[in-house]
Protein backbone atom coordinates (compact mmCIF):
# COMPACT_ATOMS: atom_id res chain seq x y z
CA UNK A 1 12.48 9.18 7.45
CA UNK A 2 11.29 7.56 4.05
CA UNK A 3 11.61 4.03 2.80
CA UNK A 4 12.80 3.83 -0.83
CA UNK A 5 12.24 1.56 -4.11
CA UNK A 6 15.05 1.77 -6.13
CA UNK A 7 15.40 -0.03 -9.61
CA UNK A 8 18.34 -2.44 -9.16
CA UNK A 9 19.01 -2.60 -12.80
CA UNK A 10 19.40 0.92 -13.60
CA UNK A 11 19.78 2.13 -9.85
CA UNK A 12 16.70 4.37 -10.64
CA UNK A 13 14.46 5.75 -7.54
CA UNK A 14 10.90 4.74 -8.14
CA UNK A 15 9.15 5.92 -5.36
CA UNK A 16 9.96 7.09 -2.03
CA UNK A 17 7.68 6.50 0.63
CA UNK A 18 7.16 7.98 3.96
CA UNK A 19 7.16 5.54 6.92
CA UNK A 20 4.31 4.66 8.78
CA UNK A 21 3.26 4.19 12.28
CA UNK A 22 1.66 0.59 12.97
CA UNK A 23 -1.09 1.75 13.74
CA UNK A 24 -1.06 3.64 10.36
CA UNK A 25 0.18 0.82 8.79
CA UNK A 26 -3.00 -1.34 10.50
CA UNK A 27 -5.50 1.29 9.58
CA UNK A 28 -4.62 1.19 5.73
CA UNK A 29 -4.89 -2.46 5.73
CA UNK A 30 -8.39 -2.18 7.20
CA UNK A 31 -9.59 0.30 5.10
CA UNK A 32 -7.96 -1.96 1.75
CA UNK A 33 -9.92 -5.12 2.87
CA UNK A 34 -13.05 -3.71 3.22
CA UNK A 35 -12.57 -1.74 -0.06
CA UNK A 36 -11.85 -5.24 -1.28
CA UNK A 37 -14.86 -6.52 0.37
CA UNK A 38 -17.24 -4.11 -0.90
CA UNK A 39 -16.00 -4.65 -4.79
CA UNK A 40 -16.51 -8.31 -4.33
CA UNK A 41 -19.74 -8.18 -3.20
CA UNK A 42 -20.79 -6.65 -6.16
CA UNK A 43 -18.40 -7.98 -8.93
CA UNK A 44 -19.50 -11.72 -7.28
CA UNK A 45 -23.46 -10.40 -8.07
């Protein structure tokens, strides 16, 4: 099972996207912040 983005003006597919767990989903959120966090520590240096 996938989730789609479809363009609604043209009715093109843009990306299809498998769907995730929310545990998955949890995980990747975790792993974005503290990307985030890292980058701002040394972009705010």
């Amino acid at each position: 099972m996938s989730f789609q983005t479809i363009n609604p003006a043209t009715g093109e597919l843009l990306v299809e996207v498998p769907m995730q767990s929310d545990d998955e989903v949890f995980a990747a959120l975790q792993r974005a912040d503290e990307r985030y966090r890292v980058a701002d520590s040394v972009v705010g240096s």
